[in-house]
C-alpha atoms as a PDB file:
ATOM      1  CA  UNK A   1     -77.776-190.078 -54.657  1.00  0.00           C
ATOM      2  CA  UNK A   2     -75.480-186.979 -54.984  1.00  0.00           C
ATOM      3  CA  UNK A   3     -73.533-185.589 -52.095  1.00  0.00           C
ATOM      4  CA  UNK A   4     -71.773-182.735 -51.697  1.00  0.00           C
ATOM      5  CA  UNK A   5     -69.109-182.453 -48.498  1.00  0.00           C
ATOM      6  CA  UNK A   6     -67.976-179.115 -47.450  1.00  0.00           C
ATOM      7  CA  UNK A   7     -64.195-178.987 -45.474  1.00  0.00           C
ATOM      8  CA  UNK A   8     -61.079-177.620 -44.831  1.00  0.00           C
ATOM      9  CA  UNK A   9     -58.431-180.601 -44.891  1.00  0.00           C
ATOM     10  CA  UNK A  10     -57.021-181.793 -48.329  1.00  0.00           C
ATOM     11  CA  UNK A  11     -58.379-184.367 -50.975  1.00  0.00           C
ATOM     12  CA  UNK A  12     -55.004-185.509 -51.320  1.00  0.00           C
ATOM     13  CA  UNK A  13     -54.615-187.306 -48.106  1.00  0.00           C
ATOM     14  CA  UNK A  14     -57.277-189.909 -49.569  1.00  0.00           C
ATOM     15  CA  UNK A  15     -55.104-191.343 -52.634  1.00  0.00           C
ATOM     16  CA  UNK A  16     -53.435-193.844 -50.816  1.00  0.00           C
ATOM     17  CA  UNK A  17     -54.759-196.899 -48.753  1.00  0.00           C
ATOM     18  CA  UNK A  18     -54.626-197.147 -44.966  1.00  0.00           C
ATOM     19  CA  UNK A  19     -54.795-199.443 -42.160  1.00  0.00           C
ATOM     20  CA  UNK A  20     -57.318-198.776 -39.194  1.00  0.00           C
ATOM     21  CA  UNK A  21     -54.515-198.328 -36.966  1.00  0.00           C
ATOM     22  CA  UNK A  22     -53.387-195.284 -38.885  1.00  0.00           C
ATOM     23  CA  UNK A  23     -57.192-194.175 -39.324  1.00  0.00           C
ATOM     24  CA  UNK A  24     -57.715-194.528 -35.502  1.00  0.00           C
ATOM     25  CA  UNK A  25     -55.739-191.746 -35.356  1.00  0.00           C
ATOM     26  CA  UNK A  26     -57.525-189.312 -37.670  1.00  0.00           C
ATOM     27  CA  UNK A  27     -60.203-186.740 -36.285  1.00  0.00           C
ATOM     28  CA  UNK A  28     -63.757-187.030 -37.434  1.00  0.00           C
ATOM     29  CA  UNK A  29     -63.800-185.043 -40.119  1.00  0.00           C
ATOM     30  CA  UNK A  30     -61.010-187.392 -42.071  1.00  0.00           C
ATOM     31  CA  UNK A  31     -62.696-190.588 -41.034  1.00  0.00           C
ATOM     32  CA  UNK A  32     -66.401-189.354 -42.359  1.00  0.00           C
ATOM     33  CA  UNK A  33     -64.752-188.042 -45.764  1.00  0.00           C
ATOM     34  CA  UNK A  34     -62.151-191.519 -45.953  1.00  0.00           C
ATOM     35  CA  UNK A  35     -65.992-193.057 -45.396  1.00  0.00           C
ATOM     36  CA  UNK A  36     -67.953-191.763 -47.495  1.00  0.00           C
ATOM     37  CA  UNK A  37     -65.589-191.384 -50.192  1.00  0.00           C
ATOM     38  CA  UNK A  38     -64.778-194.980 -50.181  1.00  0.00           C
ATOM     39  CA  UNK A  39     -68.294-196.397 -50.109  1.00  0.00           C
ATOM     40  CA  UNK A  40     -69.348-194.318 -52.964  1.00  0.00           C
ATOM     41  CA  UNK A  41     -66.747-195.641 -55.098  1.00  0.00           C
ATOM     42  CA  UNK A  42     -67.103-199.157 -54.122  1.00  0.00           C
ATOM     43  CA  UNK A  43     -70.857-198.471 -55.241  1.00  0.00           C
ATOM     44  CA  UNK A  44     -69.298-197.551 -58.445  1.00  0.00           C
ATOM     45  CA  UNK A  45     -70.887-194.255 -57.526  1.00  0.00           C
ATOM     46  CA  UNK A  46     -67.292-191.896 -56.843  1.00  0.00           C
ATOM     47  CA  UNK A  47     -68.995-189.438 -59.624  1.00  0.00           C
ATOM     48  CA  UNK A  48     -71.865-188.799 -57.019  1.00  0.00           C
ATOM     49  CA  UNK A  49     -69.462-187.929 -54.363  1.00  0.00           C
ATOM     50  CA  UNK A  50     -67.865-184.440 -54.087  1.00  0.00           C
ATOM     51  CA  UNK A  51     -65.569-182.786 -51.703  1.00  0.00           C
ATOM     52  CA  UNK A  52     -64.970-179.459 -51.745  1.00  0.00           C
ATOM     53  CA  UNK A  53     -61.776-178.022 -50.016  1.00  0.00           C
ATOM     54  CA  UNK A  54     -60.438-174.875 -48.834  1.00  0.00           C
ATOM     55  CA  UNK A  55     -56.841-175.318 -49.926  1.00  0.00           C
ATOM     56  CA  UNK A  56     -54.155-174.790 -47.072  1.00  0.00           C
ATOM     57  CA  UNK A  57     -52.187-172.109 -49.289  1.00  0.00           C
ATOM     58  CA  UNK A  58     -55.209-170.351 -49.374  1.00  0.00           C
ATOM     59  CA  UNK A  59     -55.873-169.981 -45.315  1.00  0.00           C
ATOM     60  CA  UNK A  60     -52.493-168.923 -45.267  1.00  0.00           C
ATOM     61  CA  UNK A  61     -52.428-166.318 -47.155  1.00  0.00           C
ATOM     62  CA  UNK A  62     -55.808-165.081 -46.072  1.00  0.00           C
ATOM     63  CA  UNK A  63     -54.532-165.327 -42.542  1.00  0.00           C
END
């Protein structure tokens, strides 16, 4: 399977483990990406998986 995940937030937020108390705070959006991201590379399949971001310096400037 190959996904591709279209967003706004940031890649980076997902480099670091967290608990489920600090996930119960996330929106959706995080929580789906945080998912998906995590079962595909626990499926040994993280080259399937790809998220593509608008970057925050971007928005800004276009803003």
């Amino acid at each position: 399977m190959l996904l591709l995940s279209l967003g706004t937030g940031t890649t980076s937020d997902f480099d670091e483990t967290y608990t489920a108390a600090e996930a119960a705070r996330w929106g959706s959006t995080y929580m789906t990406d945080y998912y998906l991201s995590s079962a595909f590379k626990a499926l040994g399949s993280q080259d399937n998986y790809l998220r593509v971001q608008v970057s925050p310096i971007i928005m800004y400037l276009v803003s």
